[in-house]
PDB file of N, CA and C in Angstrom:
ATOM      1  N   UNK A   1       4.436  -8.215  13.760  1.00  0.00           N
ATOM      2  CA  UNK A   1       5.515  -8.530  12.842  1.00  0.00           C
ATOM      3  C   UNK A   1       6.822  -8.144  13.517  1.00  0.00           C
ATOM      4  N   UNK A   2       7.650  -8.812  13.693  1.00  0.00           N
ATOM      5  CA  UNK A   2       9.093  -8.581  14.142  1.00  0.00           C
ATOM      6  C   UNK A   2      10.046  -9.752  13.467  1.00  0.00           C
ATOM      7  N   UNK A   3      11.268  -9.511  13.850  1.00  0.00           N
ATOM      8  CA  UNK A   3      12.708  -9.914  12.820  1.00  0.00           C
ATOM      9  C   UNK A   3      12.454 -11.454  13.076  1.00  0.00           C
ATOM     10  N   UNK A   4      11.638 -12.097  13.732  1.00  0.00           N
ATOM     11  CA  UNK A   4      11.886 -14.006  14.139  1.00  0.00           C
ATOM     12  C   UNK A   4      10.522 -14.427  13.291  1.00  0.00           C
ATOM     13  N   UNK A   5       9.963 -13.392  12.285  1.00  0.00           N
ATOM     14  CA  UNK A   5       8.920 -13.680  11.263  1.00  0.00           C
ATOM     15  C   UNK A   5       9.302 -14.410  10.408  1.00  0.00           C
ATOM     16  N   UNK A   6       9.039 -15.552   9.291  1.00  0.00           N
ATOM     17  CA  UNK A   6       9.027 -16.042   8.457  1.00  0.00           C
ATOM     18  C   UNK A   6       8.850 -15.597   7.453  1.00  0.00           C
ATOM     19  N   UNK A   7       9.697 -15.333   5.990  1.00  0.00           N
ATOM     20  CA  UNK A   7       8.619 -15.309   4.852  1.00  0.00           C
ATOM     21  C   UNK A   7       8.445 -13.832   4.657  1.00  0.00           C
ATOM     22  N   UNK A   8       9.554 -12.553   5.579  1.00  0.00           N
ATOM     23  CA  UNK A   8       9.707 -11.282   4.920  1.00  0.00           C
ATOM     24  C   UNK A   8      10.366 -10.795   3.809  1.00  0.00           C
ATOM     25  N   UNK A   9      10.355 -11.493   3.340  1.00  0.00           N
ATOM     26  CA  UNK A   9      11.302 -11.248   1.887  1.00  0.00           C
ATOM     27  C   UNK A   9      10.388 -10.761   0.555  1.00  0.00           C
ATOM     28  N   UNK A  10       9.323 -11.105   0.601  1.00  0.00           N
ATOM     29  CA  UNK A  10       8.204 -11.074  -0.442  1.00  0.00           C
ATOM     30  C   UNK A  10       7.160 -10.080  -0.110  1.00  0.00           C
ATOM     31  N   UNK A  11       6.063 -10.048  -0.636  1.00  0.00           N
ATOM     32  CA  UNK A  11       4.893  -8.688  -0.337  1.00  0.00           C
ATOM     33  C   UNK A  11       3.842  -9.132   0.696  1.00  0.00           C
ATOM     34  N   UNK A  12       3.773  -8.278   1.222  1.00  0.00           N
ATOM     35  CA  UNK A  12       2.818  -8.361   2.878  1.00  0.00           C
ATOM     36  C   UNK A  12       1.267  -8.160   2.368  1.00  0.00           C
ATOM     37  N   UNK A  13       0.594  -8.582   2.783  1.00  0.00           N
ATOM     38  CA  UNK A  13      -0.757  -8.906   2.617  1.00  0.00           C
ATOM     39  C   UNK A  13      -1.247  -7.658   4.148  1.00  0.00           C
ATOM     40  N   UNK A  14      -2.420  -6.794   3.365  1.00  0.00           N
ATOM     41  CA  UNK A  14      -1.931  -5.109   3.744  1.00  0.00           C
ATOM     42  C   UNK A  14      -3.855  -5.374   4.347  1.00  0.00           C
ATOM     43  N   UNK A  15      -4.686  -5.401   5.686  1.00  0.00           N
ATOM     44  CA  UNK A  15      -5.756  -4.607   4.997  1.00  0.00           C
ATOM     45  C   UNK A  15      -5.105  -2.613   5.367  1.00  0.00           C
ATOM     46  N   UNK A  16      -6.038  -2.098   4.715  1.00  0.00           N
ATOM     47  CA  UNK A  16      -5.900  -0.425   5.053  1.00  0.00           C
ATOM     48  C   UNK A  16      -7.321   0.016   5.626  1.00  0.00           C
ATOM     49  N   UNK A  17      -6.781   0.561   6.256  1.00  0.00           N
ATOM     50  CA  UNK A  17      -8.202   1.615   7.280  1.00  0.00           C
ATOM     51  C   UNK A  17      -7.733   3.088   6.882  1.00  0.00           C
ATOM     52  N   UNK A  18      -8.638   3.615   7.737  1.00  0.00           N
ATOM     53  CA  UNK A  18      -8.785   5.397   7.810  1.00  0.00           C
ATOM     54  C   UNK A  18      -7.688   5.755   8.836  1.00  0.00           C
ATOM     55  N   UNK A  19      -6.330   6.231   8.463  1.00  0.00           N
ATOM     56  CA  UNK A  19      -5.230   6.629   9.131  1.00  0.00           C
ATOM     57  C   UNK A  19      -4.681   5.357   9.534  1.00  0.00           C
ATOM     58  N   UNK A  20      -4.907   3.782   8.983  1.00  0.00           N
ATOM     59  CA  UNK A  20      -3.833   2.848   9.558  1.00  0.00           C
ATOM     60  C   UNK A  20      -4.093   1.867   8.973  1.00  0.00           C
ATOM     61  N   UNK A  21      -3.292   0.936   8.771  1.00  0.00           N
ATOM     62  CA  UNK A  21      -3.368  -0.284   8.212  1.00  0.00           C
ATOM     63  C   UNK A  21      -2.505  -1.232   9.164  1.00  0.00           C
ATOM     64  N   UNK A  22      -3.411  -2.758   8.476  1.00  0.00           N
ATOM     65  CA  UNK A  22      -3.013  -3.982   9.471  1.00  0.00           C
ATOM     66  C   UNK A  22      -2.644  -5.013   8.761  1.00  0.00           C
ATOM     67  N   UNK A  23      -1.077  -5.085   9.425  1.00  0.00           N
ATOM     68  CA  UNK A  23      -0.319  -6.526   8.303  1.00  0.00           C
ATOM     69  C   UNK A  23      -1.152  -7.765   8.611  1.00  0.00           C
ATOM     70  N   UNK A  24      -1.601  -7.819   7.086  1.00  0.00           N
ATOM     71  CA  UNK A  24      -2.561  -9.588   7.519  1.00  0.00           C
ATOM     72  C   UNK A  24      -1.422 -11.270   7.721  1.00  0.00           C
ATOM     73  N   UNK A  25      -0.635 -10.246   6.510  1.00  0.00           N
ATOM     74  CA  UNK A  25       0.764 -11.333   6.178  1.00  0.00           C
ATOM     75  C   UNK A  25       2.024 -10.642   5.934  1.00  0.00           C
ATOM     76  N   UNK A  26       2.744 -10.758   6.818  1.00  0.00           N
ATOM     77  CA  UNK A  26       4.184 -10.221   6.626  1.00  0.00           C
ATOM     78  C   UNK A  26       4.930 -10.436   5.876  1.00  0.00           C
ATOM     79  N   UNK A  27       5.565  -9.583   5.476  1.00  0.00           N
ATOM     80  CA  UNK A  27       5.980  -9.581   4.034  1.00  0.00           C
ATOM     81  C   UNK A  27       6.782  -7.759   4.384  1.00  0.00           C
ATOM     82  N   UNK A  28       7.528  -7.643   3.172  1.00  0.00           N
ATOM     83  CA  UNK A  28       8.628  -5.984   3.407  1.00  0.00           C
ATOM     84  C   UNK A  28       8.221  -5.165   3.047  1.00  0.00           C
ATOM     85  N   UNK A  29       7.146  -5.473   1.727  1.00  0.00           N
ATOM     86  CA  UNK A  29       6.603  -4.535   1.218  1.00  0.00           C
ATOM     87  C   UNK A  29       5.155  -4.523   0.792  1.00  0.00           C
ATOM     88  N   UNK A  30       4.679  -3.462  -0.605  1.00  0.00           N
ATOM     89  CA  UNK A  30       3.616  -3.781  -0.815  1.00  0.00           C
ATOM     90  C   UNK A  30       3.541  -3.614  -2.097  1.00  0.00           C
ATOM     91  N   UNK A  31       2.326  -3.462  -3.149  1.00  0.00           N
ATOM     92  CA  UNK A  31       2.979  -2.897  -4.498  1.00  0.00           C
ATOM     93  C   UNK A  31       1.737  -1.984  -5.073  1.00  0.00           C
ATOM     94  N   UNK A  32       2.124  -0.713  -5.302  1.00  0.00           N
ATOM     95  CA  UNK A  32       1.997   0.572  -5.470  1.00  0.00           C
ATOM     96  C   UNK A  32       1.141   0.366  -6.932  1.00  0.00           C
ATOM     97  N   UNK A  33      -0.467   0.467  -6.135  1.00  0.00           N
ATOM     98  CA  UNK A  33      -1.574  -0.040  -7.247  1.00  0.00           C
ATOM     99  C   UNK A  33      -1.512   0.748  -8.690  1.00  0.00           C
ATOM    100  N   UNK A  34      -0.373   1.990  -8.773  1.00  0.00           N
ATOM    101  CA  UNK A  34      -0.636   3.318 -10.021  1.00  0.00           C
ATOM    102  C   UNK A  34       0.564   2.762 -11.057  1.00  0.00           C
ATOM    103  N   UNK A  35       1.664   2.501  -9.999  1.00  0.00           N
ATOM    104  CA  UNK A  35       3.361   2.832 -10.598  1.00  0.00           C
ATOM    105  C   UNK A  35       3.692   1.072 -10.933  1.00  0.00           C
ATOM    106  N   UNK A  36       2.923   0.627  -9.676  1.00  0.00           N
ATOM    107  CA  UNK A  36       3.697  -1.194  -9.763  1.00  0.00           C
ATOM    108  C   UNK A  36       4.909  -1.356  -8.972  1.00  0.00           C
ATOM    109  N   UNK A  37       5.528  -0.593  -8.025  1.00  0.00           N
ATOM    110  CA  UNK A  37       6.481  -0.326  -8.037  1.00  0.00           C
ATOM    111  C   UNK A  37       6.165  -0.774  -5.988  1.00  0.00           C
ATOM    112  N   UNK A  38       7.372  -1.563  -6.003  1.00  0.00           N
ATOM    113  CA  UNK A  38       7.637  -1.811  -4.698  1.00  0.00           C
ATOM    114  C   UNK A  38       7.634  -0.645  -3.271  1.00  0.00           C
ATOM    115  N   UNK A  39       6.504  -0.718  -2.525  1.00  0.00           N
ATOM    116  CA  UNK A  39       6.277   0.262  -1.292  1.00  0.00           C
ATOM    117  C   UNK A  39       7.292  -0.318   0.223  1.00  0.00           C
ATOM    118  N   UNK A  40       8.474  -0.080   0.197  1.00  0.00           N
ATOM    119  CA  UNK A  40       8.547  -1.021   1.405  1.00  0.00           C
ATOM    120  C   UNK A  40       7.551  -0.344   2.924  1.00  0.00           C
ATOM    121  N   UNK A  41       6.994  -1.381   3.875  1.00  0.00           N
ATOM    122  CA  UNK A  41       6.098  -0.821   4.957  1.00  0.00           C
ATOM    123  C   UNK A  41       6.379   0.205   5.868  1.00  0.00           C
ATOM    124  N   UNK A  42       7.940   0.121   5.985  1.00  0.00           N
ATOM    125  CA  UNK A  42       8.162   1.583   6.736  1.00  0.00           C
ATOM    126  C   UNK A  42       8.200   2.809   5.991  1.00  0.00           C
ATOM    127  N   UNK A  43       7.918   2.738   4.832  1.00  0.00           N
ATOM    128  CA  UNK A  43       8.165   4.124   3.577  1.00  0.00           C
ATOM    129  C   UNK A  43       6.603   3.952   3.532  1.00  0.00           C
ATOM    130  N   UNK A  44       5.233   3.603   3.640  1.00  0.00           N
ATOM    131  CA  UNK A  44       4.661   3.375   2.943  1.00  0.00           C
ATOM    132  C   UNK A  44       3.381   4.548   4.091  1.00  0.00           C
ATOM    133  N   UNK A  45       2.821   5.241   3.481  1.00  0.00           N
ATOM    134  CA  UNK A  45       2.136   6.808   3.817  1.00  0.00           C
ATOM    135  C   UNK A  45       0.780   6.916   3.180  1.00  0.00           C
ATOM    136  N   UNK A  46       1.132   6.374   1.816  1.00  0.00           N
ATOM    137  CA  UNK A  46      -0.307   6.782   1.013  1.00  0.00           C
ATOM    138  C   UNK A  46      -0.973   5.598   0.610  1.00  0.00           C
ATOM    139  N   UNK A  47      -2.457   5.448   0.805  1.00  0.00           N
ATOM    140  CA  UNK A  47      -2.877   4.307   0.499  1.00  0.00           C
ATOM    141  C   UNK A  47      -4.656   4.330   0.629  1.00  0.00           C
ATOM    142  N   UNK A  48      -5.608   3.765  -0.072  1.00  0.00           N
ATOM    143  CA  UNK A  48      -7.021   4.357   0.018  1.00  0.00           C
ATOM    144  C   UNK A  48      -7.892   3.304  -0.041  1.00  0.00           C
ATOM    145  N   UNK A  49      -8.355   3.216   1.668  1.00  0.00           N
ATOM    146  CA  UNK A  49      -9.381   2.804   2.451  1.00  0.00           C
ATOM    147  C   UNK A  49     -10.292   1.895   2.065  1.00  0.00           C
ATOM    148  N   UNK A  50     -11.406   2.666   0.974  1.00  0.00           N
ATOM    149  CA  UNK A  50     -12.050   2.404   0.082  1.00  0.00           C
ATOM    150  C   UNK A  50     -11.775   1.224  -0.746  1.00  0.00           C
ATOM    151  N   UNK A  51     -10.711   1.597  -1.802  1.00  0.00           N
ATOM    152  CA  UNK A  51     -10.022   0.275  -2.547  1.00  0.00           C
ATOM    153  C   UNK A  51      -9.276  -0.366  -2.354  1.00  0.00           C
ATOM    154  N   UNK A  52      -8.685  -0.349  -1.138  1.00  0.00           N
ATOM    155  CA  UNK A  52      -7.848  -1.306  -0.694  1.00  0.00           C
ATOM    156  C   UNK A  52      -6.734  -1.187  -1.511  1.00  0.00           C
ATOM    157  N   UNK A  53      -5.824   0.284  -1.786  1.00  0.00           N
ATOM    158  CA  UNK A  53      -4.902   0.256  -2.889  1.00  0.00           C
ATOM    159  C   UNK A  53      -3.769   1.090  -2.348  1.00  0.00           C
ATOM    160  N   UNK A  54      -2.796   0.479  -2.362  1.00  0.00           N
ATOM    161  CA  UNK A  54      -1.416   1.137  -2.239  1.00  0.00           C
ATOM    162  C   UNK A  54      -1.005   2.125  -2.975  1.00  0.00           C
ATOM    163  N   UNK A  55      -0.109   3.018  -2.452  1.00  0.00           N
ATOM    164  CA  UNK A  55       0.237   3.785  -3.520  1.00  0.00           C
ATOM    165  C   UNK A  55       1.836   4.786  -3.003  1.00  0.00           C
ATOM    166  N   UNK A  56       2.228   4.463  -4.061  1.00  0.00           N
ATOM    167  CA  UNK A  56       4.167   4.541  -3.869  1.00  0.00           C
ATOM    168  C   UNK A  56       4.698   5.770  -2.829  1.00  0.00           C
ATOM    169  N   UNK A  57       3.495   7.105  -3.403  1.00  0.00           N
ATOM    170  CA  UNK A  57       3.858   8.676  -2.779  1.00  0.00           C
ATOM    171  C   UNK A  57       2.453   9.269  -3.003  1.00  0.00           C
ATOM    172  N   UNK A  58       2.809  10.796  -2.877  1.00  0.00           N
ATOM    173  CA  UNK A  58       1.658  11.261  -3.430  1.00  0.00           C
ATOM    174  C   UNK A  58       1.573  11.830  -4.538  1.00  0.00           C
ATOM    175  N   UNK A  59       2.135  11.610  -5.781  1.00  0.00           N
ATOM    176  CA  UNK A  59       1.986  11.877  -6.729  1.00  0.00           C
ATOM    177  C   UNK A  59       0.721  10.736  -7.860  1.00  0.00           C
ATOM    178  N   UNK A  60       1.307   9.377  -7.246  1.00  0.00           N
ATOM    179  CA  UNK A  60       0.628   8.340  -7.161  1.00  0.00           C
ATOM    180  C   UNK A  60      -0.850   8.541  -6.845  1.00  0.00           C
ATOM    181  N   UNK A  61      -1.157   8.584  -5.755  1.00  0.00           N
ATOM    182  CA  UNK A  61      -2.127   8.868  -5.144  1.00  0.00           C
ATOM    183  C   UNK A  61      -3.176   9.718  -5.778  1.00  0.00           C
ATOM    184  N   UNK A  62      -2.168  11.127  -5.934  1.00  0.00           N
ATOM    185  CA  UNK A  62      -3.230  11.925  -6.648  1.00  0.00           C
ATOM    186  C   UNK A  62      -3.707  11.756  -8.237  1.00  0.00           C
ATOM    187  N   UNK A  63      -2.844  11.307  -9.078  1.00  0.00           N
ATOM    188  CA  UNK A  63      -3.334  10.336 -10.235  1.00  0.00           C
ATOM    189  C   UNK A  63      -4.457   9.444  -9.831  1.00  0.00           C
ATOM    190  N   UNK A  64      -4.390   8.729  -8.568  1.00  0.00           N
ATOM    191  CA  UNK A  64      -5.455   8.031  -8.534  1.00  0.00           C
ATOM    192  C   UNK A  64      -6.784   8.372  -8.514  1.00  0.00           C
ATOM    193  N   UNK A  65      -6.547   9.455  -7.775  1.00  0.00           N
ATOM    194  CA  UNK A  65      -7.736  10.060  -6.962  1.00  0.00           C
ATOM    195  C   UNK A  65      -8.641  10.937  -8.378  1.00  0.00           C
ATOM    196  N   UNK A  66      -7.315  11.581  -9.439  1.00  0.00           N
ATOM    197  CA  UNK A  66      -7.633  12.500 -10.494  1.00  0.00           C
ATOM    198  C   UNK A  66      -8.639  11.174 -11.797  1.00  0.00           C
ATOM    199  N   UNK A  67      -7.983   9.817 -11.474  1.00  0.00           N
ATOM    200  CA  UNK A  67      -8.739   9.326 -12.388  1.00  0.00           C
ATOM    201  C   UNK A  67     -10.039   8.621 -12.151  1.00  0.00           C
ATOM    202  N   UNK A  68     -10.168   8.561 -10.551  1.00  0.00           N
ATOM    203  CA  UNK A  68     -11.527   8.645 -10.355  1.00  0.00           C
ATOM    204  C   UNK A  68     -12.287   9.372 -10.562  1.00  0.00           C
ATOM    205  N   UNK A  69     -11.949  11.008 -10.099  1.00  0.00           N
ATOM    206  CA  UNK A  69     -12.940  11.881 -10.178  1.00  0.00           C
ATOM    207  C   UNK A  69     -13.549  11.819 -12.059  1.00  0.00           C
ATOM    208  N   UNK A  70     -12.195  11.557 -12.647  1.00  0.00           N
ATOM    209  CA  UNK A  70     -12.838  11.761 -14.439  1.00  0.00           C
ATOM    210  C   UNK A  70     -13.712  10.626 -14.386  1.00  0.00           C
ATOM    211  N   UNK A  71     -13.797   9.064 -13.669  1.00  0.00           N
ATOM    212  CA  UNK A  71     -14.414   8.331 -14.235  1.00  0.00           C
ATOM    213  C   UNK A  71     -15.840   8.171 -13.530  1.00  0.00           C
ATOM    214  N   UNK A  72     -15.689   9.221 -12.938  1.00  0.00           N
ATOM    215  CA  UNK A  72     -17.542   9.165 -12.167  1.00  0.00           C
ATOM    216  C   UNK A  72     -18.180  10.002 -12.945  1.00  0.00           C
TER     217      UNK A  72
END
């Protein structure tokens, strides 16, 4: 992804791995599976492997993580 990309204006198509993720589709941002709330890709830190889910910070995150553990 660099500045002669097409089509960065809108949300990037994200997969996520274990310590990294790979832009499938470029795009600026992503959207923060807890809050809804726009991640742009250079701000973007927290995110889980597993579900393939963004997430804004870690406050986010740990809500996520807190409402799994209740729903197992």
């Amino acid at each position: 992804m660099n500045a002669f990309d097409r089509n960065l204006d809108g949300p990037a198509a994200v997969h996520f791995g274990d310590g990294e993720y790979v832009v499938l589709k470029p795009g600026r941002y992503v959207i923060c599976s807890v809050s809804g709330r726009q991640v742009p890709l250079e701000l973007l830190r927290y995110w889980n492997a597993e579900l393939q889910e963004a997430y804004a910070g870690p406050e986010e995150a740990l809500a996520r993580w807190k409402a799994l553990q209740t729903a197992a």
